[in-house]
N, C-alpha and C. Protein backbone atom coordinates (compact mmCIF):
# COMPACT_ATOMS: atom_id res chain seq x y z
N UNK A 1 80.98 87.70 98.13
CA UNK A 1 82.32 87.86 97.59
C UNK A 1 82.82 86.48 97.18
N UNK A 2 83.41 86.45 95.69
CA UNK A 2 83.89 85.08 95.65
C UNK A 2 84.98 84.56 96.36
N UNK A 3 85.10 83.98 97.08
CA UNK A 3 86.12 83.22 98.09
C UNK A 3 87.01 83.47 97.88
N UNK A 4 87.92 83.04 96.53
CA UNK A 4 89.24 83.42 96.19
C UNK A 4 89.48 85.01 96.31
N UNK A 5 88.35 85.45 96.26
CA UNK A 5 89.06 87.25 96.12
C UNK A 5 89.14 87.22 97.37
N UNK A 6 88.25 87.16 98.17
CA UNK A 6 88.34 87.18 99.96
C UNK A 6 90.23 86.49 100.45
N UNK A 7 90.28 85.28 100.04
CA UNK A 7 91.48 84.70 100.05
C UNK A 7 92.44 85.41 99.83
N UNK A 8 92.44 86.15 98.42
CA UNK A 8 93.60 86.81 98.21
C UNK A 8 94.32 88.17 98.99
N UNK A 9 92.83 88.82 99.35
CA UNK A 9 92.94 89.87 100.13
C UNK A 9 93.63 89.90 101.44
N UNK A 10 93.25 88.58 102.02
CA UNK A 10 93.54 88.47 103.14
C UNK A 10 95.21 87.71 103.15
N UNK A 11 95.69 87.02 101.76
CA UNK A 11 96.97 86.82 101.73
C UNK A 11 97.95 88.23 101.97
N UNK A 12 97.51 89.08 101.21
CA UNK A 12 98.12 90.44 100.90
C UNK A 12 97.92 90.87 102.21
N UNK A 13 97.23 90.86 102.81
CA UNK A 13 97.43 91.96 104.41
C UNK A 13 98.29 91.27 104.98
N UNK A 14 98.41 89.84 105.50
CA UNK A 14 99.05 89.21 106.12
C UNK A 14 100.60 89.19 104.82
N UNK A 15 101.25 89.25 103.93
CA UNK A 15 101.82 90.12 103.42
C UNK A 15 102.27 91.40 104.16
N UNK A 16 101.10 92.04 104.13
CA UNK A 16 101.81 93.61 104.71
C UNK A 16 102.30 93.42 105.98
N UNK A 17 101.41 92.81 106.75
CA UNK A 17 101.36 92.90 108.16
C UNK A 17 103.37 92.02 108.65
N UNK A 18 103.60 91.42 107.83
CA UNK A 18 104.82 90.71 107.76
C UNK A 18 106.09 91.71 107.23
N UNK A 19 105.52 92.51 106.10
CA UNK A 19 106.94 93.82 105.69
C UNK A 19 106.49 94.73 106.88
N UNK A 20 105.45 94.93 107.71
CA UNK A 20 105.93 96.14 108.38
C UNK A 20 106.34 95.56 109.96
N UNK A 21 106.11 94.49 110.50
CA UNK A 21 106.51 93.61 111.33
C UNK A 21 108.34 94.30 112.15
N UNK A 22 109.43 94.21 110.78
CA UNK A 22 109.95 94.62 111.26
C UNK A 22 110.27 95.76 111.69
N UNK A 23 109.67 96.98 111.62
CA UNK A 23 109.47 98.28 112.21
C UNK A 23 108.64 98.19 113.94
N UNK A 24 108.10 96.92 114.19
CA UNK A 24 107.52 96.97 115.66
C UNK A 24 108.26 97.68 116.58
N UNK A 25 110.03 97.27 116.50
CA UNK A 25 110.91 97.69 117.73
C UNK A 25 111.71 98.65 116.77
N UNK A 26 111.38 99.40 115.71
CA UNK A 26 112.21 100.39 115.48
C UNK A 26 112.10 101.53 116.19
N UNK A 27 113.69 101.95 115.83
CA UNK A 27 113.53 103.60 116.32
C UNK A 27 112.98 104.50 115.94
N UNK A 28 112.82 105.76 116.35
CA UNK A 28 111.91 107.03 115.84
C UNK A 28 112.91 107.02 114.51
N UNK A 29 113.96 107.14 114.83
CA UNK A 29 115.03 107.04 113.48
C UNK A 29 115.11 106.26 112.42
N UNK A 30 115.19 105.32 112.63
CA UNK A 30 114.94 104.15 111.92
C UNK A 30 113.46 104.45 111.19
N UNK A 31 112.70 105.26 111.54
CA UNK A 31 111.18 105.12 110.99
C UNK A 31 111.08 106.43 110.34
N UNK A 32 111.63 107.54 110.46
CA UNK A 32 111.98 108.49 110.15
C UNK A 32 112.68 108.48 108.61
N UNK A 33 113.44 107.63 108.65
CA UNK A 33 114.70 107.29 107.82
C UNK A 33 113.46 106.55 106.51
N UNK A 34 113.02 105.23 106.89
CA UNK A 34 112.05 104.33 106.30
C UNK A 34 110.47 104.80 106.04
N UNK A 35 110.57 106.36 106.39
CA UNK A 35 108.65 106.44 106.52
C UNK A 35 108.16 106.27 105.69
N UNK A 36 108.79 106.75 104.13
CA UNK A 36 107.95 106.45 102.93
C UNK A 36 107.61 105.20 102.74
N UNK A 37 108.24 103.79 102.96
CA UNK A 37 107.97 102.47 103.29
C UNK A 37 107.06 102.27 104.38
N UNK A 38 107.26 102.99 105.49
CA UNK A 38 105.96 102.65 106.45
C UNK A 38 104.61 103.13 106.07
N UNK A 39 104.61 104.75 105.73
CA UNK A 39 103.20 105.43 105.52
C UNK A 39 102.28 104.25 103.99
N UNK A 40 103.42 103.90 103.04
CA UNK A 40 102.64 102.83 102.32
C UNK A 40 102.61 101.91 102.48
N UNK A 41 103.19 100.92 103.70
CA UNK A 41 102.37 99.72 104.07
C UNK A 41 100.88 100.29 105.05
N UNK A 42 100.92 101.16 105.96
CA UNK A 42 100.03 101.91 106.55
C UNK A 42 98.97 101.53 105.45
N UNK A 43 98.74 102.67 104.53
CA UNK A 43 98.13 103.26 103.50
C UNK A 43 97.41 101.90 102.95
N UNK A 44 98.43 100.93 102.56
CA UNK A 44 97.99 99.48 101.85
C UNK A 44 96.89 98.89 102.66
N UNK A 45 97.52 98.63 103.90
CA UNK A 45 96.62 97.44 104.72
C UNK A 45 95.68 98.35 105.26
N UNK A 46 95.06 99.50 104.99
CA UNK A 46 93.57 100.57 105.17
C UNK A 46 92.96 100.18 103.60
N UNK A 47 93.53 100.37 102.80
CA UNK A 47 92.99 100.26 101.26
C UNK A 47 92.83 98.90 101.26
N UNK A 48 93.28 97.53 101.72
CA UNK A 48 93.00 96.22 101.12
C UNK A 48 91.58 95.62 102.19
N UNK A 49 92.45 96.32 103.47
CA UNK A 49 90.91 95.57 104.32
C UNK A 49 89.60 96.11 104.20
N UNK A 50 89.94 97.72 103.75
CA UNK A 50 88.66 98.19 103.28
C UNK A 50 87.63 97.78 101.90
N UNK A 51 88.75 97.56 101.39
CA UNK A 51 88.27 96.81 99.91
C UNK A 51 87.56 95.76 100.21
N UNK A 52 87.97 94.78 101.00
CA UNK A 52 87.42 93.56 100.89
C UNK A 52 85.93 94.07 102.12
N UNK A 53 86.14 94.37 102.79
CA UNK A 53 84.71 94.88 103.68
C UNK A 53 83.87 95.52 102.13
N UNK A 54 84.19 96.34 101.80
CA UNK A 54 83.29 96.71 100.52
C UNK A 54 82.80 95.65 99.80
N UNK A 55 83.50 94.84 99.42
CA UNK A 55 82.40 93.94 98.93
C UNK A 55 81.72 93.28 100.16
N UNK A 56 81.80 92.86 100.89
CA UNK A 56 81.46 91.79 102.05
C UNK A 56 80.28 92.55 102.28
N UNK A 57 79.94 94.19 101.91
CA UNK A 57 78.90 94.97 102.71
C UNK A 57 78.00 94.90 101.45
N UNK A 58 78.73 94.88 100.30
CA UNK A 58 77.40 94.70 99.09
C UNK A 58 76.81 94.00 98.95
N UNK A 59 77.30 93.13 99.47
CA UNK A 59 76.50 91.48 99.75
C UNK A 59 75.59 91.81 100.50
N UNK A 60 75.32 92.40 101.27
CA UNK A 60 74.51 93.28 102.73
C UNK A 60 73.67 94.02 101.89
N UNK A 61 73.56 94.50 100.80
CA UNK A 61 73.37 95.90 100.23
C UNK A 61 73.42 97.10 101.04
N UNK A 62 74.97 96.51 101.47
CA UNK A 62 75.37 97.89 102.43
C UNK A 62 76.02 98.48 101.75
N UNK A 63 76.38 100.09 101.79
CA UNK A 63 77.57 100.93 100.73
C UNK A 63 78.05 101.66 101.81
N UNK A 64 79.55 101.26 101.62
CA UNK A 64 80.26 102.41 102.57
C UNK A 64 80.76 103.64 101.39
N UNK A 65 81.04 104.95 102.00
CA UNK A 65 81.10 106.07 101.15
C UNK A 65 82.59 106.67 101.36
N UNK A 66 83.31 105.85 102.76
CA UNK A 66 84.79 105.99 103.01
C UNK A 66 85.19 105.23 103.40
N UNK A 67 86.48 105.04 104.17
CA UNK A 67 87.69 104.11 104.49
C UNK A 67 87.24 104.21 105.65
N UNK A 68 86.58 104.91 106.64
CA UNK A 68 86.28 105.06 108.05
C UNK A 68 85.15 104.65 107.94
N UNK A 69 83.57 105.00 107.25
CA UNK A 69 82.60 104.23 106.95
C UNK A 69 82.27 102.72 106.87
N UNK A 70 83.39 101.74 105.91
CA UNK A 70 83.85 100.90 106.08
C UNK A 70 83.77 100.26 107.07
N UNK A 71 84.74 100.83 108.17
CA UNK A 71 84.88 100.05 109.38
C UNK A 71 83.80 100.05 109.89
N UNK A 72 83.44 101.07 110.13
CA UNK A 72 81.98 101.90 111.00
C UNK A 72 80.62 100.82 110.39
N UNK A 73 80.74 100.78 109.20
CA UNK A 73 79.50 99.64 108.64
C UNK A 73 79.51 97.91 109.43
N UNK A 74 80.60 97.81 109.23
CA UNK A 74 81.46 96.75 109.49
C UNK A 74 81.02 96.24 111.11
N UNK A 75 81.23 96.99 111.73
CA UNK A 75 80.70 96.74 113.27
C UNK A 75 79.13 97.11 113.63
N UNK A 76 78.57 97.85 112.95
CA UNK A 76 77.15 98.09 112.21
C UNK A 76 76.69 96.51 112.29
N UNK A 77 77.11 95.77 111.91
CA UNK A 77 76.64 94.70 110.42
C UNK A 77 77.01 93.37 111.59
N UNK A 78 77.72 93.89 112.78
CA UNK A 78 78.86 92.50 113.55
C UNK A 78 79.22 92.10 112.57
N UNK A 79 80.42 92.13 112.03
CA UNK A 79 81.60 91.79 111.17
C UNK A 79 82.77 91.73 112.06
N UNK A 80 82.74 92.75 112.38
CA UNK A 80 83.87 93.12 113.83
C UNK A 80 83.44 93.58 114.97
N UNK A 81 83.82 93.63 115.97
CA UNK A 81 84.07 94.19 117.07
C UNK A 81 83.87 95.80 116.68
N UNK A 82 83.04 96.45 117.98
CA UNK A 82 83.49 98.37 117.76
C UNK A 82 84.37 98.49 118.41
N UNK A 83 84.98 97.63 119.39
CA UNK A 83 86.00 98.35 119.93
C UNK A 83 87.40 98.36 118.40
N UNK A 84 87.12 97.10 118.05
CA UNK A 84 88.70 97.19 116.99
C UNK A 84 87.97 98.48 115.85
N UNK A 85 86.90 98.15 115.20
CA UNK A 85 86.35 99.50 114.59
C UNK A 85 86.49 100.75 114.80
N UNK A 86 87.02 101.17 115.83
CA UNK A 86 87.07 102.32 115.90
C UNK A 86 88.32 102.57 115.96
N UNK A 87 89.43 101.36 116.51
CA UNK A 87 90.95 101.56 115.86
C UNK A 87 91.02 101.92 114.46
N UNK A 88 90.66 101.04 113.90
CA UNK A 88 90.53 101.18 112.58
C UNK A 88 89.99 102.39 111.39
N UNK A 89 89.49 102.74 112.18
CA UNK A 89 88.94 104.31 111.86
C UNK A 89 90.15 105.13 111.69
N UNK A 90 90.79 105.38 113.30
CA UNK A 90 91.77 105.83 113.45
C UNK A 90 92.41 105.38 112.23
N UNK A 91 92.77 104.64 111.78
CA UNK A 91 93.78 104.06 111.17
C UNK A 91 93.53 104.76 109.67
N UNK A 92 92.15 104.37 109.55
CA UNK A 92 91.62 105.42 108.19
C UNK A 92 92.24 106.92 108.18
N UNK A 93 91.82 107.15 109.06
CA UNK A 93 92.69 108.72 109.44
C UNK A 93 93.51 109.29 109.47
N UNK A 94 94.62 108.29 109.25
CA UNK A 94 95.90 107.94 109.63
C UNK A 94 95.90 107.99 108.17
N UNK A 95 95.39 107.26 106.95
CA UNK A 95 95.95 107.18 105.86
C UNK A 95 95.84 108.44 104.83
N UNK A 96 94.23 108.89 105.68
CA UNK A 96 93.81 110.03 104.86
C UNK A 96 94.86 111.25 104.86
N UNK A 97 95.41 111.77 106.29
CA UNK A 97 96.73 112.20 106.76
C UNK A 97 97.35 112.08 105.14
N UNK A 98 98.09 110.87 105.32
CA UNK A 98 99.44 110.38 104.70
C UNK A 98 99.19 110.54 103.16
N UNK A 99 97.79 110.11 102.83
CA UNK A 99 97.64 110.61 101.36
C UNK A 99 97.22 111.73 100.79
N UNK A 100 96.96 112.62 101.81
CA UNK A 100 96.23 113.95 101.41
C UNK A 100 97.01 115.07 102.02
N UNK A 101 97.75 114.57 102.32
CA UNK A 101 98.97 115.64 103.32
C UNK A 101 98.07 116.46 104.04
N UNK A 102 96.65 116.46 104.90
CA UNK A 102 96.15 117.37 104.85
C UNK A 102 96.83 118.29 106.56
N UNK A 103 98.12 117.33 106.73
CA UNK A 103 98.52 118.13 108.14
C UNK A 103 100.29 117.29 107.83
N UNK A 104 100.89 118.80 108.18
CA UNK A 104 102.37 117.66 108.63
C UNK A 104 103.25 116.07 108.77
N UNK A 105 103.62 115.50 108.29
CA UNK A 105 103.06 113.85 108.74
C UNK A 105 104.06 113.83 110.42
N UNK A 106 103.40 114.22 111.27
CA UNK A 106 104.30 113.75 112.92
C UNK A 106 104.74 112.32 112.45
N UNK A 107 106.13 112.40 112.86
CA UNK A 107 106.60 110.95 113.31
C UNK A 107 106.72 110.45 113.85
N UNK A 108 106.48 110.95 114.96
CA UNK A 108 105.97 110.18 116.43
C UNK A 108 105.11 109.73 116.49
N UNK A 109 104.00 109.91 115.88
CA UNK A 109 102.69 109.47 116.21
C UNK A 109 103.10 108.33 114.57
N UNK A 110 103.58 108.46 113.79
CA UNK A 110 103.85 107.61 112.54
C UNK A 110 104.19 106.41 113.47
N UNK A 111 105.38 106.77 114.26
CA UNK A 111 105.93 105.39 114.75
C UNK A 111 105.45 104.80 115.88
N UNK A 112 104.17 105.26 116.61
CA UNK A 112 103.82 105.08 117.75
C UNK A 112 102.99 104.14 117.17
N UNK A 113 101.78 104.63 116.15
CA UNK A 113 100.88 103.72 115.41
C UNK A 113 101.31 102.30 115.00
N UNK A 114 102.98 102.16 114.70
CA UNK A 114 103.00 100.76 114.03
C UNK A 114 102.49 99.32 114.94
N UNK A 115 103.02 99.38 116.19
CA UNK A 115 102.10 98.34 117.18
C UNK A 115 100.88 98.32 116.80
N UNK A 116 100.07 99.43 116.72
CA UNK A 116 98.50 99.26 117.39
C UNK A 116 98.16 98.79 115.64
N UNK A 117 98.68 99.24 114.27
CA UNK A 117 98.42 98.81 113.06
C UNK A 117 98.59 97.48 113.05
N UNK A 118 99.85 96.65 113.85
CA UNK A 118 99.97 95.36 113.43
C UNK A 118 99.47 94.35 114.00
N UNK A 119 98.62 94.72 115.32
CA UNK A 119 98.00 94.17 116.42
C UNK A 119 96.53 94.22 115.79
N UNK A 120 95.95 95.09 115.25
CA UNK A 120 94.43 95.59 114.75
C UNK A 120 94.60 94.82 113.31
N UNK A 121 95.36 94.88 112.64
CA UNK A 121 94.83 94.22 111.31
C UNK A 121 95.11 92.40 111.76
N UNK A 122 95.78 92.52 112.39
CA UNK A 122 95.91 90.74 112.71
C UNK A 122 95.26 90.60 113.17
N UNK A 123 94.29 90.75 113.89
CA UNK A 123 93.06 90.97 114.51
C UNK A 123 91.94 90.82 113.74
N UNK A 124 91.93 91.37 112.87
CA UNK A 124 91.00 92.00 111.44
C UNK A 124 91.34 90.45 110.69
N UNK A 125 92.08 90.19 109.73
CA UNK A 125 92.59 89.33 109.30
C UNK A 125 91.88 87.83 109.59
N UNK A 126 92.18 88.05 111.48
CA UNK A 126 92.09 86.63 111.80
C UNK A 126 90.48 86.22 112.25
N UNK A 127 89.81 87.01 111.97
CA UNK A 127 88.09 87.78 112.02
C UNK A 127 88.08 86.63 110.58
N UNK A 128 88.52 87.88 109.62
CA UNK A 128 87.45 86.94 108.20
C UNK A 128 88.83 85.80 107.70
N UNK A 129 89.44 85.34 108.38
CA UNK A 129 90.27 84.07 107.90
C UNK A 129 88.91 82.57 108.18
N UNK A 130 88.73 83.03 108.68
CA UNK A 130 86.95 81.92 109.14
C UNK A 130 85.85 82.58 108.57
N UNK A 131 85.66 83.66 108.11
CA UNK A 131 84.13 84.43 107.89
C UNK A 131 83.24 83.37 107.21
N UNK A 132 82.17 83.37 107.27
CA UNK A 132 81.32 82.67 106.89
C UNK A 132 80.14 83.64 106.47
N UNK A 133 79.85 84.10 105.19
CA UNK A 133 79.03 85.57 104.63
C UNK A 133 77.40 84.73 105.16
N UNK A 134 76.98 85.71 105.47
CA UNK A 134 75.54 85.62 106.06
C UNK A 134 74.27 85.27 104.55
């Protein structure tokens, strides 16, 4: 991956990870009120970190075939941790939910997720802020 794209990617999450920051100590209400703003920072920081693992895995001549694959390759490959990989899955799951309506969107579980989203991609983030491609 050329560096700068890696760079940029990882500006933009840390970006997201900063607009959804202030939802950590919101209320169910407050998140309720704001979800269409939360479910697409959600949605974003699954689509940008996955993006950039996609290339990072072609370099591998690895191909992921989803947003959960991705991760799953990813800890495959030691890129990450499985324990955060499999948050992250979740998290895929979480978006597939939100973009495919394929169930109700609970808001409890919307607003329960924002900790473990902003804790896991900073996490993620602070992984390939050093990466060094094999």
């Amino acid at each position: 991956m050329v560096p700068d794209v890696l760079l940029r990617k990882l500006a933009y999450l840390r970006q997201l990870l900063r607009d959804l920051a202030p939802y950590r100590d919101a209320t169910l209400a407050m998140v309720e009120a704001d979800h269409y703003k939360v479910e697409r920072l959600l949605e974003l920081m699954v689509v940008t970190a996955t993006d950039l693992l996609t290339h990072l895995l072609a370099e591998r001549g690895k191909v992921a075939v989803s947003y959960k694959s991705a991760f799953q390759l990813a800890a495959k490959e030691g890129m990450v941790p499985a324990e955060l990989s499999d948050r992250l899955q979740n998290a895929a799951g979480m978006r597939n939910i939100l973009v495919h309506m394929y169930e109700e969107i609970d808001y409890e579980i919307l607003h329960q997720s924002i900790p473990t989203a902003l804790e896991d991609f900073a996490q993620f983030v602070a992984i390939f802020a050093d990466y060094q491609p094999q």
